[in-house]
Protein backbone atom coordinates (compact mmCIF):
# COMPACT_ATOMS: atom_id res chain seq x y z
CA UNK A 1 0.00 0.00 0.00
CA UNK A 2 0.97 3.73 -0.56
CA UNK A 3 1.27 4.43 3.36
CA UNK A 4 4.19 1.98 3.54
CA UNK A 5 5.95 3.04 0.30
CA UNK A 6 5.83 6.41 1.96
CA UNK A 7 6.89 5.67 5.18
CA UNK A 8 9.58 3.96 3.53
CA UNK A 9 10.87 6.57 1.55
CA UNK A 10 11.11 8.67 4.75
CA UNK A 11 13.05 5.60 6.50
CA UNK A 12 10.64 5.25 9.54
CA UNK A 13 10.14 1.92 11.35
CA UNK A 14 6.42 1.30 11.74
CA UNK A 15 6.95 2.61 15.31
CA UNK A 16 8.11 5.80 14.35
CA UNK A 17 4.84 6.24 12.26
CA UNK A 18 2.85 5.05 14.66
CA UNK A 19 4.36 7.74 17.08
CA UNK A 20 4.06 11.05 14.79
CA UNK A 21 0.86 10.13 13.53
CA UNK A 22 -0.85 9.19 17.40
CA UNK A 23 -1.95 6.02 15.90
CA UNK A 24 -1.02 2.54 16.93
CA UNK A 25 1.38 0.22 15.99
CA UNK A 26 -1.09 -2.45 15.14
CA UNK A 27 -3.30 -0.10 13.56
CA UNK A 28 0.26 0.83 10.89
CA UNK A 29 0.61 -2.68 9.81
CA UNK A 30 -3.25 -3.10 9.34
CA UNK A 31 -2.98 -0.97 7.20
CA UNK A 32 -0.24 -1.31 5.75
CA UNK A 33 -1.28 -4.93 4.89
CA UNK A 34 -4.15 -3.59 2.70
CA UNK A 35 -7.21 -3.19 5.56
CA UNK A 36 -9.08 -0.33 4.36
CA UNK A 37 -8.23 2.46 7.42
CA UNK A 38 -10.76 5.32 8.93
CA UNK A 39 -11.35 8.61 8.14
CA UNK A 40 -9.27 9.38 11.25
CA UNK A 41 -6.62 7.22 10.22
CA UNK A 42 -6.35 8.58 7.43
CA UNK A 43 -6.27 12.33 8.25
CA UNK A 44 -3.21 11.57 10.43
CA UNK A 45 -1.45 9.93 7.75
CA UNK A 46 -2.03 12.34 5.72
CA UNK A 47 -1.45 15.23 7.77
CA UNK A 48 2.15 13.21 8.60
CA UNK A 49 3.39 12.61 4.77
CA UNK A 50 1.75 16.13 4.25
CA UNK A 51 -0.39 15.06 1.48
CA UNK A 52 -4.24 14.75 0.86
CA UNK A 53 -6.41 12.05 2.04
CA UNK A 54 -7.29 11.49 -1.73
CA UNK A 55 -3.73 11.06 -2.56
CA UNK A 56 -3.44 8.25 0.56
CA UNK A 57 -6.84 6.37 -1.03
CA UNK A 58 -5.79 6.01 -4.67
CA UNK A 59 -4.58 2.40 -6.08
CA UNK A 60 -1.21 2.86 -7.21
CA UNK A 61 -0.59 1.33 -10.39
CA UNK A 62 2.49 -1.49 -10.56
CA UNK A 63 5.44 0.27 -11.27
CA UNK A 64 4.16 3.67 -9.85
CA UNK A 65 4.78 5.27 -5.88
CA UNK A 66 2.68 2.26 -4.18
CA UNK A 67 5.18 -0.82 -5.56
CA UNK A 68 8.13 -1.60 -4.24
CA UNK A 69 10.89 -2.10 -6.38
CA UNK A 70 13.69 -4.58 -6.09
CA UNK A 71 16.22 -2.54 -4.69
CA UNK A 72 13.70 -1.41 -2.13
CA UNK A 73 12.46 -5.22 -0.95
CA UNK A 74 16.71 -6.22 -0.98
CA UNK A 75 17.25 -3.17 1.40
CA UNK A 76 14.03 -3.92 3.61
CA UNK A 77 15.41 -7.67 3.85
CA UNK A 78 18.07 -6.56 4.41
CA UNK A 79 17.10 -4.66 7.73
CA UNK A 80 15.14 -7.37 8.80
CA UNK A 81 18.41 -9.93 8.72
CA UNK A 82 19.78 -7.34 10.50
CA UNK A 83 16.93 -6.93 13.31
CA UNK A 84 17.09 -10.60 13.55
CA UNK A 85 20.60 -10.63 14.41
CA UNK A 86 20.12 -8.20 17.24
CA UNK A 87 17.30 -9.93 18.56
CA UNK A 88 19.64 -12.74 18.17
CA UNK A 89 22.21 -11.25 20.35
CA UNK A 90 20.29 -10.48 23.04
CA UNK A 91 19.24 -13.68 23.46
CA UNK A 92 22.93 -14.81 23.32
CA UNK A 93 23.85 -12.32 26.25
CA UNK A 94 20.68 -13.25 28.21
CA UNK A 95 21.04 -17.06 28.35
CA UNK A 96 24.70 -16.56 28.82
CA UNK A 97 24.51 -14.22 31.54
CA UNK A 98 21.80 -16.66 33.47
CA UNK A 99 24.35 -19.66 32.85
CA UNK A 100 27.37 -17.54 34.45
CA UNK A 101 25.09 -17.26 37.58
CA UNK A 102 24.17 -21.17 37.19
CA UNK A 103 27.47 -22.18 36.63
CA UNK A 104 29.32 -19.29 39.73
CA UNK A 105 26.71 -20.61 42.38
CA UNK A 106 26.27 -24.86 41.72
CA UNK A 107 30.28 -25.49 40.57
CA UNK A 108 32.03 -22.16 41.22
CA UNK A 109 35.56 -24.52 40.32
CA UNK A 110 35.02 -24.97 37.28
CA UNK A 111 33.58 -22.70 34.42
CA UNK A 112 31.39 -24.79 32.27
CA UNK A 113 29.34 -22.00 31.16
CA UNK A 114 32.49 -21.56 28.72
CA UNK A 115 31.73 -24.22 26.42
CA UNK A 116 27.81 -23.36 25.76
CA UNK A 117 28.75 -19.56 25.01
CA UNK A 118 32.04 -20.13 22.57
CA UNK A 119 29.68 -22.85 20.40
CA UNK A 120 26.95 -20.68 20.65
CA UNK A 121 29.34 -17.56 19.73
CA UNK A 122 30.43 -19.76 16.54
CA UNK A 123 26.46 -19.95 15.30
CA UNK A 124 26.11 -16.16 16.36
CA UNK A 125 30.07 -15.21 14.10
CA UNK A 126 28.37 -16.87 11.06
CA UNK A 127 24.47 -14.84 11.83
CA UNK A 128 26.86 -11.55 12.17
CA UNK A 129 28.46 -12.54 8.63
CA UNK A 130 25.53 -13.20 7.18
CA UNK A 131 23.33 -10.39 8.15
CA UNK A 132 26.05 -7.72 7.91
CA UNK A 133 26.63 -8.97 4.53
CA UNK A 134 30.70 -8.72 5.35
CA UNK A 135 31.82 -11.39 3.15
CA UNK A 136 29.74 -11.35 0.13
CA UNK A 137 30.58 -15.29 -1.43
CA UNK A 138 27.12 -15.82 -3.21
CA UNK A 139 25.46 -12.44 -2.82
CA UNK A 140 23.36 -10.89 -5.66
CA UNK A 141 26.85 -10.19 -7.79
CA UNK A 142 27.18 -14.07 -7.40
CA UNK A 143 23.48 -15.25 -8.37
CA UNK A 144 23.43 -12.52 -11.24
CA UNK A 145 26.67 -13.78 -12.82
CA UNK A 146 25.34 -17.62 -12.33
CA UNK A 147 22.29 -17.17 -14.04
CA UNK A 148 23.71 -15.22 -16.82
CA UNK A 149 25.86 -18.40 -17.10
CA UNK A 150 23.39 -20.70 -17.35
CA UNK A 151 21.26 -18.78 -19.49
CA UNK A 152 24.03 -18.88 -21.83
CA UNK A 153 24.57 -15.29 -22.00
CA UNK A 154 27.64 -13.33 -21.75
CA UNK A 155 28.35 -10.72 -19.17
């Protein structure tokens, strides 16, 4: 929908939205999955991306301001591998932290809690690769280049 092409192009989370325009979060990703929104709604989104509510109800066509275009759903992956890998992290820290304090007060001789955390920290190196994008093997160079190849075309 429009709203989240929009918000988009401004670079706001959903939250953000949600915060200038005084509506909720839940209420931003209704809409933004295609539920038709109030008249209220509306006015604040409009009043936010300082347009018209007219402008906020029209269809957009397929390659006008409502799609998303490649470049745009690669970036908003993107972000989300990211986000995942932070919510990943915490997790790490949490579970690590709470073993430390398992581990200090039951066998305070001998630090376990090592070995859980450095195999963990292995899976969480190769999430931080991945997400980060720091070495790009088979990114989308990669995949273009291999499909040009085995569409028998030359680069």
């Amino acid at each position: 929908m429009i709203i989240r092409k929009l918000r988009l192009q401004r670079g706001w989370s959903q939250e953000q939205l949600a915060e200038c325009s005084g509506l909720s979060i839940r209420t931003i990703q209704r809409i933004e999955r295609g539920q038709d929104p109030s008249l209220e709604s509306l006015k604040s989104l409009a009043a936010v991306f300082e347009t018209s509510i007219a402008s906020l109800k029209e269809e957009p066509d397929s390659m006008s301001q409502g799609s998303i275009t490649q470049q745009e759903q690669r970036v908003i992956e993107q972000v989300r591998a990211i986000k995942d890998f932070y919510s990943h992290l915490t997790t790490y820290i949490l579970v690590n932290l709470i073993l430390f304090a398992i581990n200090f007060f039951t066998s305070p001789g001998y630090i376990w809690a090592w070995w859980p955390a450095l195999g963990w920290g292995i899976g969480l190196f190769s999430h931080w690769v991945s997400a980060f994008e720091v070495f790009d093997l088979f990114g989308a160079k990669w995949e273009k280049r291999q499909i040009e190849k085995r569409l028998g075309r030359k680069l």
